[in-house]
PDB file of N, CA and C in Angstrom:
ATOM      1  N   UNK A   1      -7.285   9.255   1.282  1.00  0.00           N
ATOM      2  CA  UNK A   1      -6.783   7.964   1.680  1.00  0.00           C
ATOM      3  C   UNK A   1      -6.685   7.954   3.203  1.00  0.00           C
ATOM      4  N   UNK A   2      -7.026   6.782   3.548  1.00  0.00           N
ATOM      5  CA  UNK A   2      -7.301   7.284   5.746  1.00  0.00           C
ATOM      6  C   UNK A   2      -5.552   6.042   5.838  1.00  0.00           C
ATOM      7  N   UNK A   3      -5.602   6.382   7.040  1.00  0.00           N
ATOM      8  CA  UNK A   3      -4.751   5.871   8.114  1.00  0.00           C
ATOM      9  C   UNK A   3      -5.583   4.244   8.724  1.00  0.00           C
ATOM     10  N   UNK A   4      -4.798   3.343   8.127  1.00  0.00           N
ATOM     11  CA  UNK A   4      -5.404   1.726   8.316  1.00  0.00           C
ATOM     12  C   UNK A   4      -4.398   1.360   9.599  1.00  0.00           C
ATOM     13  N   UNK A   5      -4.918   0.962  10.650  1.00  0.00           N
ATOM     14  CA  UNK A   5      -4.089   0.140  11.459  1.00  0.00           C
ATOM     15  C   UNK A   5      -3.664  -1.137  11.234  1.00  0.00           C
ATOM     16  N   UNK A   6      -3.753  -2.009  11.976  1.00  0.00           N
ATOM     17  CA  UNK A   6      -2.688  -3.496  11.614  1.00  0.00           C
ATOM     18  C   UNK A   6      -4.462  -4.271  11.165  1.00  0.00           C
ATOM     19  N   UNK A   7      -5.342  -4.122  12.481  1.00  0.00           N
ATOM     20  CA  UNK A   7      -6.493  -4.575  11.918  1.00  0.00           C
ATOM     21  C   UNK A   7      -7.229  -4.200  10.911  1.00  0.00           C
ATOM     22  N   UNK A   8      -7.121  -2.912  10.420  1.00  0.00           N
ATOM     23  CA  UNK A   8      -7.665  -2.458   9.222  1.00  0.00           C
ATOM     24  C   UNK A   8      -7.509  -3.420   7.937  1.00  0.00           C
ATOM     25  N   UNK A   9      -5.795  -3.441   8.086  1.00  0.00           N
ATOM     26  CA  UNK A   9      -5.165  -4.106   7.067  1.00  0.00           C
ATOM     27  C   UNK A   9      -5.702  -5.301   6.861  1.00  0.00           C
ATOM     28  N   UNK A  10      -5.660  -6.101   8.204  1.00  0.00           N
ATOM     29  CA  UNK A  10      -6.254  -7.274   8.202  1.00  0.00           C
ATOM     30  C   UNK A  10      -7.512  -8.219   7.324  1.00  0.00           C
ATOM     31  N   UNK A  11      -8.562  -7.111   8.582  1.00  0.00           N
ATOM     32  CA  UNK A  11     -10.085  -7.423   7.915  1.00  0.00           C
ATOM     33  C   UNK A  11      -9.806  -7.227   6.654  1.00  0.00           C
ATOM     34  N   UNK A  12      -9.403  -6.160   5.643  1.00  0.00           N
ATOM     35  CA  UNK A  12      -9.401  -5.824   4.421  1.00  0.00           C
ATOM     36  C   UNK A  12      -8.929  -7.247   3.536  1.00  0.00           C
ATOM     37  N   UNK A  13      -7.840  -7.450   3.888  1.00  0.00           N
ATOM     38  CA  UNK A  13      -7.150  -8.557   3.480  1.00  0.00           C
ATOM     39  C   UNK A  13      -8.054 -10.015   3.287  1.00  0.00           C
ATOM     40  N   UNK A  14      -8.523 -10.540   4.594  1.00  0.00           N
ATOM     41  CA  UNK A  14      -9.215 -11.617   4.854  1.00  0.00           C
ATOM     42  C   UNK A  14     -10.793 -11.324   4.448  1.00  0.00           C
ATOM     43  N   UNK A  15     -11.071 -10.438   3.700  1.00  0.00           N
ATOM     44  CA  UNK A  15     -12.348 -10.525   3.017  1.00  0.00           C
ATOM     45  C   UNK A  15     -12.137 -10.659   1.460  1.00  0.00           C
ATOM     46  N   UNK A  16     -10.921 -11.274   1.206  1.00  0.00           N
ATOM     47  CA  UNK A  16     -10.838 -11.673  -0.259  1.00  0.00           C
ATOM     48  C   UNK A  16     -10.852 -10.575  -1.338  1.00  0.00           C
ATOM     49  N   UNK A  17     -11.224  -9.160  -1.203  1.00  0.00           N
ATOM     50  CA  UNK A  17     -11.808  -8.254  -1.919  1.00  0.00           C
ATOM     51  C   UNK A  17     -10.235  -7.693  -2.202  1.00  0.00           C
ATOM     52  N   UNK A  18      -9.784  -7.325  -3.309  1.00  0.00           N
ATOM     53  CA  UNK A  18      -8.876  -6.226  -3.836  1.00  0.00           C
ATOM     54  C   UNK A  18      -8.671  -4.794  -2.941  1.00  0.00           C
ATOM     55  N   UNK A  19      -7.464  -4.497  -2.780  1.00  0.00           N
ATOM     56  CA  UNK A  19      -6.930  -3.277  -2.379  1.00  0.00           C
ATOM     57  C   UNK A  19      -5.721  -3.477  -2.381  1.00  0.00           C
ATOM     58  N   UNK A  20      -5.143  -2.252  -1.697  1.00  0.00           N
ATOM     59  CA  UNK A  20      -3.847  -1.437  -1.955  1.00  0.00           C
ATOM     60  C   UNK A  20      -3.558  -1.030  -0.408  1.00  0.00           C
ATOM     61  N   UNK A  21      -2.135  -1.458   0.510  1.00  0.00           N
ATOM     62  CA  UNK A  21      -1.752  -0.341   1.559  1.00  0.00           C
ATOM     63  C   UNK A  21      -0.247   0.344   1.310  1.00  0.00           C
ATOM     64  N   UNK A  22      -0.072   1.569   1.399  1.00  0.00           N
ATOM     65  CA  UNK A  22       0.742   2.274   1.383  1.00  0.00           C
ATOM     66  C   UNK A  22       1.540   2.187   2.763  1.00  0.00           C
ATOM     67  N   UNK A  23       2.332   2.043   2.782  1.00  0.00           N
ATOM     68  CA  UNK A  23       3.562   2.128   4.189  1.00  0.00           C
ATOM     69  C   UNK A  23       4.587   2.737   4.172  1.00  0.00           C
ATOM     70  N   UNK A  24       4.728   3.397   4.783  1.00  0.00           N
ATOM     71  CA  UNK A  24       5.887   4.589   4.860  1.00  0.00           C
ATOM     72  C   UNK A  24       6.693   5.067   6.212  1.00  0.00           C
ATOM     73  N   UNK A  25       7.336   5.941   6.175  1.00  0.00           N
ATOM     74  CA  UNK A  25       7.613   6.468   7.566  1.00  0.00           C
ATOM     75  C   UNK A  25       8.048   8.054   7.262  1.00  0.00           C
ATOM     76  N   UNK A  26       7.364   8.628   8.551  1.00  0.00           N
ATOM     77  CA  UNK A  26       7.200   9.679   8.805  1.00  0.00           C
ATOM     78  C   UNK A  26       8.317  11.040   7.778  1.00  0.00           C
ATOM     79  N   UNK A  27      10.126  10.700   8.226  1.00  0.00           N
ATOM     80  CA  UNK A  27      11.169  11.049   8.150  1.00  0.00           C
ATOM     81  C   UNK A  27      11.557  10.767   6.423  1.00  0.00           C
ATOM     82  N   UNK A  28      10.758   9.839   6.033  1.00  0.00           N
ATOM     83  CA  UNK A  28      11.641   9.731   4.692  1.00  0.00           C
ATOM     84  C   UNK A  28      11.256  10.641   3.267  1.00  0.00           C
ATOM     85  N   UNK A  29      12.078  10.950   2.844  1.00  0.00           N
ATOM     86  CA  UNK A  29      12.112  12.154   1.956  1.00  0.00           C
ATOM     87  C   UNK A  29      10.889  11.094   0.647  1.00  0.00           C
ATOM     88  N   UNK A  30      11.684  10.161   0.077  1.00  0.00           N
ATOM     89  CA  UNK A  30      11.332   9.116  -1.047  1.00  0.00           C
ATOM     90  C   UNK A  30       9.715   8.713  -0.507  1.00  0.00           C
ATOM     91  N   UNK A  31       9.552   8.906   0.561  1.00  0.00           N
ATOM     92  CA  UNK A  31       7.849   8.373   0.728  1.00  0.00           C
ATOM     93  C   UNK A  31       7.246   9.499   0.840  1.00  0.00           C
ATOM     94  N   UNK A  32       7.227  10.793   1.166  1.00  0.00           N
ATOM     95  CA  UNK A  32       6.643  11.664   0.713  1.00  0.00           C
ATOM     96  C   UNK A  32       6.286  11.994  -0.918  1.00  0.00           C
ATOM     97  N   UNK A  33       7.439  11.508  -1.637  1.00  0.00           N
ATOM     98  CA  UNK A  33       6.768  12.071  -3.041  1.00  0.00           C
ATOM     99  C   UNK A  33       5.978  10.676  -3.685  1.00  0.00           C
ATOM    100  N   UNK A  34       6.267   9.504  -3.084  1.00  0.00           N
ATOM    101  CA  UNK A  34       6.034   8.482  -3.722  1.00  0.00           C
ATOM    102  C   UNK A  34       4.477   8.394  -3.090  1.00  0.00           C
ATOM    103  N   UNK A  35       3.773   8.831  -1.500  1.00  0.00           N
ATOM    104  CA  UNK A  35       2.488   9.095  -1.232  1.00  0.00           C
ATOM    105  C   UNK A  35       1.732  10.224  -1.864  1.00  0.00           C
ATOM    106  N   UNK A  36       2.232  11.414  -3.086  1.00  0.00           N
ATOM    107  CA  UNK A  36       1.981  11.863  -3.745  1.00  0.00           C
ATOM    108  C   UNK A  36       1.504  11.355  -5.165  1.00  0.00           C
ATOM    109  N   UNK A  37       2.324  10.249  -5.177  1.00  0.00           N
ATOM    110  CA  UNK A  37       1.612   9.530  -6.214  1.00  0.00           C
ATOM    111  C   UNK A  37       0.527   8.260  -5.741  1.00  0.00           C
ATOM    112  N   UNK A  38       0.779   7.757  -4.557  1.00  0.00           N
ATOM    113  CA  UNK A  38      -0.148   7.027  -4.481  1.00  0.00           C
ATOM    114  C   UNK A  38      -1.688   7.936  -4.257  1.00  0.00           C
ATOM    115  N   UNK A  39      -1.633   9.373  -3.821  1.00  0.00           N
ATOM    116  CA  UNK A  39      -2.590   9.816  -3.718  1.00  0.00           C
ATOM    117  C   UNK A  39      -3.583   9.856  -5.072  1.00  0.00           C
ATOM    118  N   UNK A  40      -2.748  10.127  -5.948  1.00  0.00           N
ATOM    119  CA  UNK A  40      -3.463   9.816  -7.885  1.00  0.00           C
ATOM    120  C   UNK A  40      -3.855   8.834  -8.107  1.00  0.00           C
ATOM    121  N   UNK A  41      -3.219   7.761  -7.540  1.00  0.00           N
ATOM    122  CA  UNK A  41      -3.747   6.022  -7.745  1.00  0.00           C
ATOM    123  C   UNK A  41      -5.410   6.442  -6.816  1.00  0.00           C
ATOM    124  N   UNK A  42      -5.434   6.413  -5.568  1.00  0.00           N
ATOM    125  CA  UNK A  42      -6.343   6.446  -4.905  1.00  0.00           C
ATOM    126  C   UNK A  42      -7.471   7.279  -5.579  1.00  0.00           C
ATOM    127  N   UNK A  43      -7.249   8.690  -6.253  1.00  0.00           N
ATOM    128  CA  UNK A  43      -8.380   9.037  -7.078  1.00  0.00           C
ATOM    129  C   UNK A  43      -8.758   8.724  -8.475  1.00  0.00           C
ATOM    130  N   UNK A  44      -7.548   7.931  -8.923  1.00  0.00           N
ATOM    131  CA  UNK A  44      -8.011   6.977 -10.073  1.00  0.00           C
ATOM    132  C   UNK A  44      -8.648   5.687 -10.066  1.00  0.00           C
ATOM    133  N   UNK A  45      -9.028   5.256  -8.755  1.00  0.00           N
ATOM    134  CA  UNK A  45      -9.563   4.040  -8.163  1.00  0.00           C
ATOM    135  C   UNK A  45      -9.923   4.334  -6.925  1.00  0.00           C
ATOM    136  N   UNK A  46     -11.258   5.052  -7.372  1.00  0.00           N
ATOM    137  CA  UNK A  46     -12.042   5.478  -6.050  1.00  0.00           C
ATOM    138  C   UNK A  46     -12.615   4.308  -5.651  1.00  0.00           C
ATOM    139  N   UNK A  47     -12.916   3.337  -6.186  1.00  0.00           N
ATOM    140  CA  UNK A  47     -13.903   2.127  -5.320  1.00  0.00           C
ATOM    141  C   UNK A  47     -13.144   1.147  -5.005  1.00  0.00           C
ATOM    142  N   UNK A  48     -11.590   1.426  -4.997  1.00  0.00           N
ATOM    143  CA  UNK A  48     -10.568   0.173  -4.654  1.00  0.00           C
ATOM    144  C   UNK A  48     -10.532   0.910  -3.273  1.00  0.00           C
ATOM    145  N   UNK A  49     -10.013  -0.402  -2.158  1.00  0.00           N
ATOM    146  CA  UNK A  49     -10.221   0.402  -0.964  1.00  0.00           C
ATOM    147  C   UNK A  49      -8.657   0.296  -0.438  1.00  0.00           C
ATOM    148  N   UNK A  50      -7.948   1.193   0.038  1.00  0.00           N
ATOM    149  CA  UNK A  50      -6.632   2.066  -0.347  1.00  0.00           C
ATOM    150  C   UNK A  50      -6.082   2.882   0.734  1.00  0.00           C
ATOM    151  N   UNK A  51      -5.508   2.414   1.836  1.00  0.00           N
ATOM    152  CA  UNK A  51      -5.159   2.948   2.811  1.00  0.00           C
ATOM    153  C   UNK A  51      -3.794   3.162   2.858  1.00  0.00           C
ATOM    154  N   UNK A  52      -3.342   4.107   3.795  1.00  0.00           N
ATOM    155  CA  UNK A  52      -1.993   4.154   4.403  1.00  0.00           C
ATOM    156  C   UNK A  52      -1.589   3.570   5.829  1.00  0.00           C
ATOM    157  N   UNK A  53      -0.170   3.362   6.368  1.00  0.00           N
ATOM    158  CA  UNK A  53       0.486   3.169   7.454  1.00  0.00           C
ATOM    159  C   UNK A  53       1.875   3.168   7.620  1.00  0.00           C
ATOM    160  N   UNK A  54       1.446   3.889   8.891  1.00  0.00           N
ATOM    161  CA  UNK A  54       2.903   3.765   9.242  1.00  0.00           C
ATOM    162  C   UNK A  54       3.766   2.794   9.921  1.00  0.00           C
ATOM    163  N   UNK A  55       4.780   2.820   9.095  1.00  0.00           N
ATOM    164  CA  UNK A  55       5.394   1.413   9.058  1.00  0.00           C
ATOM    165  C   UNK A  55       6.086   1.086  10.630  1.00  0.00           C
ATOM    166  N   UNK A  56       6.249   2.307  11.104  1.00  0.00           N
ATOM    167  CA  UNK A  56       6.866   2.571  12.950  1.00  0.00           C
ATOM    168  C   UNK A  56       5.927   1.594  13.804  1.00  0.00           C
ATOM    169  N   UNK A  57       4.999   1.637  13.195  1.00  0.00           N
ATOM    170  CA  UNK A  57       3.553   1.128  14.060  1.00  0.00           C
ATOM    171  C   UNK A  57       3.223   0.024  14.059  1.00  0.00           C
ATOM    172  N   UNK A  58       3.968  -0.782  12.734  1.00  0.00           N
ATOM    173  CA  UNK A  58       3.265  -1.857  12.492  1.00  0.00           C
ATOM    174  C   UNK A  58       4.271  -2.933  12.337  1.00  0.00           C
ATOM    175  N   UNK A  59       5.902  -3.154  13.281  1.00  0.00           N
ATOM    176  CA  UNK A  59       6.896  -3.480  13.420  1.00  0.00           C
ATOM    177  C   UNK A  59       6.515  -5.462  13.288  1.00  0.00           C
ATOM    178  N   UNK A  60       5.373  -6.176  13.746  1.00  0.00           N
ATOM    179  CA  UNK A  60       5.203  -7.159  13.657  1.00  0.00           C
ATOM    180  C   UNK A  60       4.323  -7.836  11.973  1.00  0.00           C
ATOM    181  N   UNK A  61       3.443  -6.456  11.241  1.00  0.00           N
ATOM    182  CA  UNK A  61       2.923  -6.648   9.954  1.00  0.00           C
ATOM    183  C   UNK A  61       4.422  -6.773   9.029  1.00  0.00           C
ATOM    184  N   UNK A  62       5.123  -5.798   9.469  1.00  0.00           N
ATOM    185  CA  UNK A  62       6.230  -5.851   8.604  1.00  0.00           C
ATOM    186  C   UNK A  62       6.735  -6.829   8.403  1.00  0.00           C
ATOM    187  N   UNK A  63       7.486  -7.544   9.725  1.00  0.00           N
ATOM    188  CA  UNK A  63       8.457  -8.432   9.446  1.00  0.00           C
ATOM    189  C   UNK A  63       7.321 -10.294   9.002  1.00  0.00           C
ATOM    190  N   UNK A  64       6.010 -10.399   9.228  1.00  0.00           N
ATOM    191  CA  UNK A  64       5.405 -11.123   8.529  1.00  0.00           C
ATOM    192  C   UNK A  64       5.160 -11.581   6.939  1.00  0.00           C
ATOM    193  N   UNK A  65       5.388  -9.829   6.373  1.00  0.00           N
ATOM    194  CA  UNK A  65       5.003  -9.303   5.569  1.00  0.00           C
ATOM    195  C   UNK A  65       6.323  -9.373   4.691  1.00  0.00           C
ATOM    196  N   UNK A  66       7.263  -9.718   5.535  1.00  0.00           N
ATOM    197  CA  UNK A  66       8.866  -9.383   4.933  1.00  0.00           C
ATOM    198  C   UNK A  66       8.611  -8.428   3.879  1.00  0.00           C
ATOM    199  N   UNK A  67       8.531  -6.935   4.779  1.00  0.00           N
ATOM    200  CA  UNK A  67       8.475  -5.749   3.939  1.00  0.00           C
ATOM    201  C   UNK A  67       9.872  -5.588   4.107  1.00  0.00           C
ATOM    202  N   UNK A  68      10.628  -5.170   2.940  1.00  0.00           N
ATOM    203  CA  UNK A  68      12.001  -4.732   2.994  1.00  0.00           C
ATOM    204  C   UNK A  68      12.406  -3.056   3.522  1.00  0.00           C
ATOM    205  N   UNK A  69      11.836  -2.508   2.933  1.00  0.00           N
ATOM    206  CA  UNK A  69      11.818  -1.039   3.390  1.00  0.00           C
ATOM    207  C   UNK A  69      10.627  -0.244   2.647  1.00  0.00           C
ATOM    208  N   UNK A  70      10.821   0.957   2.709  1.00  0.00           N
ATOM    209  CA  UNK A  70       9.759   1.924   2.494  1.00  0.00           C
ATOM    210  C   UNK A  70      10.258   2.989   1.685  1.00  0.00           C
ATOM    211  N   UNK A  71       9.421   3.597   0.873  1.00  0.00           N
ATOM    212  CA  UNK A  71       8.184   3.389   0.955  1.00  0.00           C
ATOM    213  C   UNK A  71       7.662   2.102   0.008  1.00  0.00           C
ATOM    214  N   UNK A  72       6.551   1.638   0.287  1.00  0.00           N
ATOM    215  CA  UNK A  72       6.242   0.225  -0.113  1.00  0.00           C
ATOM    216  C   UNK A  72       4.312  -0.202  -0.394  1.00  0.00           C
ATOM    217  N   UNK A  73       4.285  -0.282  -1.706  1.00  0.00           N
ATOM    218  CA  UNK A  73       2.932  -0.133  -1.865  1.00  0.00           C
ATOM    219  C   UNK A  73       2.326  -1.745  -2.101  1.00  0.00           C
ATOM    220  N   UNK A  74       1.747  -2.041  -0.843  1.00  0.00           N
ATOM    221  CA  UNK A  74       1.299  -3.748  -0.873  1.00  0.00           C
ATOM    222  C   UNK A  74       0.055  -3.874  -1.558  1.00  0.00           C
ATOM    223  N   UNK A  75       0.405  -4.612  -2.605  1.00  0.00           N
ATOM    224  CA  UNK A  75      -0.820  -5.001  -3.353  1.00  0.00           C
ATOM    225  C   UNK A  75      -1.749  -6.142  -2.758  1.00  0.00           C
ATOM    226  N   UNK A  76      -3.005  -6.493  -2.775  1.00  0.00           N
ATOM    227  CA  UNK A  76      -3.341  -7.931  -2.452  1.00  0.00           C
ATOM    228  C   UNK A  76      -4.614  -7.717  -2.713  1.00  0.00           C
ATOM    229  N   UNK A  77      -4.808  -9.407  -3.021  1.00  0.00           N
ATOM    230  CA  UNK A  77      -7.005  -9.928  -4.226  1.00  0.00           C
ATOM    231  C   UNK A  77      -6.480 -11.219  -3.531  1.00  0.00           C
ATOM    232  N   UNK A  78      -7.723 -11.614  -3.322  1.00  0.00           N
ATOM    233  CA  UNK A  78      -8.093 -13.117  -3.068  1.00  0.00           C
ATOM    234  C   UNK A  78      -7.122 -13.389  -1.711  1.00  0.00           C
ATOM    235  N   UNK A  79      -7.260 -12.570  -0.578  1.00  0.00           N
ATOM    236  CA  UNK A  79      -6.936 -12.632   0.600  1.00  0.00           C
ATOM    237  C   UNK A  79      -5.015 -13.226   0.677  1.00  0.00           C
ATOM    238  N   UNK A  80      -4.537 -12.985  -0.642  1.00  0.00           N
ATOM    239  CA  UNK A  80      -2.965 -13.170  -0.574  1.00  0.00           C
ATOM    240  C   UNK A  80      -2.378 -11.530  -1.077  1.00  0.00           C
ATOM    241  N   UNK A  81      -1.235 -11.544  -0.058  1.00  0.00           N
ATOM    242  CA  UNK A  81      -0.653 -10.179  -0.901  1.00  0.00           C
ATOM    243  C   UNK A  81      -0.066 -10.718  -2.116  1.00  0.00           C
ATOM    244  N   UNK A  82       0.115  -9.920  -3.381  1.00  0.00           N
ATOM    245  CA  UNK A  82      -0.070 -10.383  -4.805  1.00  0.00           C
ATOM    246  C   UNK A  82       1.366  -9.435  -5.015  1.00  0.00           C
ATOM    247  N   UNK A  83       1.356  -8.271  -4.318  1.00  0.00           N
ATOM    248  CA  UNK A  83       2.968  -7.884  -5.065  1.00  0.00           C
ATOM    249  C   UNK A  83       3.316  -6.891  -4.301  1.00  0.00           C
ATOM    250  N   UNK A  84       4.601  -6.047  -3.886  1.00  0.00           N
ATOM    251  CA  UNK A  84       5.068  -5.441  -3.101  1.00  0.00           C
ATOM    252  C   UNK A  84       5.619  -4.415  -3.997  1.00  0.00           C
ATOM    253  N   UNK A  85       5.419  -3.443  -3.998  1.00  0.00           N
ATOM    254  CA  UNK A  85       5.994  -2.078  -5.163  1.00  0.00           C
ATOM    255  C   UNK A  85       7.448  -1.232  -4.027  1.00  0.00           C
ATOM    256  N   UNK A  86       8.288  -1.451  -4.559  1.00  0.00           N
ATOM    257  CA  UNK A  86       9.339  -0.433  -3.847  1.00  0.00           C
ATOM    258  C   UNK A  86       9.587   0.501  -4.479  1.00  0.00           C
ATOM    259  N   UNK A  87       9.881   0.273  -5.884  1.00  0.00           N
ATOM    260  CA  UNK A  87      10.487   1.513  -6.855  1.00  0.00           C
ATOM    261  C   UNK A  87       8.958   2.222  -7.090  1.00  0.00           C
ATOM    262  N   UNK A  88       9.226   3.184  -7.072  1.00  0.00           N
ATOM    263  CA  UNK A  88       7.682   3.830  -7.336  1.00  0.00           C
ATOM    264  C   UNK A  88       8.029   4.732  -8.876  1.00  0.00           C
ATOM    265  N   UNK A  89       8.348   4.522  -9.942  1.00  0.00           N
ATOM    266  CA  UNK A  89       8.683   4.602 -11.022  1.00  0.00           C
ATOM    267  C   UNK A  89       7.956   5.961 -11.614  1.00  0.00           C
ATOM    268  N   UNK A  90       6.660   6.019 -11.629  1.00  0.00           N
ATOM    269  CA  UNK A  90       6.112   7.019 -12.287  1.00  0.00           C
ATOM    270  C   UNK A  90       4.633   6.563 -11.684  1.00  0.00           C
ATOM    271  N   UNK A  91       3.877   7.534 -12.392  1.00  0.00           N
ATOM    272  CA  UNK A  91       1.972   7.630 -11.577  1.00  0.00           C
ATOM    273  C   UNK A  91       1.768   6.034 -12.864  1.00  0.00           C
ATOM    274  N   UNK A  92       1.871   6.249 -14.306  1.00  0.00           N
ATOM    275  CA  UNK A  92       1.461   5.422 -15.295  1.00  0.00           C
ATOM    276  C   UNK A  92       2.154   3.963 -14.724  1.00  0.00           C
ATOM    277  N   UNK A  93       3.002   3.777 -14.451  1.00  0.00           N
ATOM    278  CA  UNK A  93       3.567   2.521 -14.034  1.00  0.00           C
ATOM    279  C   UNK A  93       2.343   1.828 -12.817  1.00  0.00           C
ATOM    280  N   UNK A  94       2.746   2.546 -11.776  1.00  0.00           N
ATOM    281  CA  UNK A  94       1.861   2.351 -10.915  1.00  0.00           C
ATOM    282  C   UNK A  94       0.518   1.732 -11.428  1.00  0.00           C
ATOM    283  N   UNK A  95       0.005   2.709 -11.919  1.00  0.00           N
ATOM    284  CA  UNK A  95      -1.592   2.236 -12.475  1.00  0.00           C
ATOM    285  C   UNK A  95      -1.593   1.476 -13.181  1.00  0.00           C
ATOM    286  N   UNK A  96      -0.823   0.673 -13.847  1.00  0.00           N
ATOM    287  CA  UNK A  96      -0.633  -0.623 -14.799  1.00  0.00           C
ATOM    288  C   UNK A  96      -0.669  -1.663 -13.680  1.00  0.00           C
ATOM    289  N   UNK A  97       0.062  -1.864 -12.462  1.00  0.00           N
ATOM    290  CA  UNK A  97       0.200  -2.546 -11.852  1.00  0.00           C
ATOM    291  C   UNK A  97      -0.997  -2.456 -10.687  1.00  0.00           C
ATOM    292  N   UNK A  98      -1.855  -1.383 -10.220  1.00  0.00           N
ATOM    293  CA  UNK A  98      -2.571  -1.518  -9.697  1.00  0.00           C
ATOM    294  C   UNK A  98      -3.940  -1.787 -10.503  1.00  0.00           C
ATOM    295  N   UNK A  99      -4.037  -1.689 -12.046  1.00  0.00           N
ATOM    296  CA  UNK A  99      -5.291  -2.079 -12.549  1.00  0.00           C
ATOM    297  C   UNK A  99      -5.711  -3.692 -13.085  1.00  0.00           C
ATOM    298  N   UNK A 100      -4.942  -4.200 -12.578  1.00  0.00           N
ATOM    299  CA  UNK A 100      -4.189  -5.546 -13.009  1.00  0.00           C
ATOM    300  C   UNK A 100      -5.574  -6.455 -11.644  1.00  0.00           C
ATOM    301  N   UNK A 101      -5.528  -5.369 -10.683  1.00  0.00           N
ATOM    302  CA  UNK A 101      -6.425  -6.303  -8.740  1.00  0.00           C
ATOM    303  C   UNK A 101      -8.009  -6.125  -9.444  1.00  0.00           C
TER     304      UNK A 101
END
């Protein structure tokens, strides 16, 4: 899974096409294990395109984005974000909700 900047996110977004960004920050215990699971999503949906960021970096996506906190897995199809994951529940949860884009 690579490291998406604000434009990464962007272009991705505004080409209508399905994906996934992961946002996190560096320090937090809960986004380390929860980017452990997004790493399983990412090899269970190798042709979904599936980045990370850090959320330190991207202080103006956030508050657009009214991301509440982290870690936070932004869903979005058809150039709208479609759903915001906070609780990261289990790998099977996840993949219900990401096979849905």
């Amino acid at each position: 899974m690579n490291q998406w900047s604000k434009e990464d996110f962007l272009k991705r977004l505004e080409s209508g096409k399905s994906g996934a960004l992961y946002l996190y920050t560096p320090l937090c215990g809960t986004c380390k294990i929860a980017e452990k699971m997004v790493r399983v999503l990412h090899d269970l949906f190798p042709d979904l395109p599936m980045g990370a960021s850090d959320v330190n970096y991207l202080p103006d996506l956030a508050e657009s984005f009214q991301i509440e906190s982290v870690p936070c897995l932004v869903l979005f199809k058809n150039q709208k974000v479609v759903e915001k994951i906070y609780a990261f529940h289990s790998v099977p949860f996840l993949y219900e909700k990401v096979k849905m884009l």
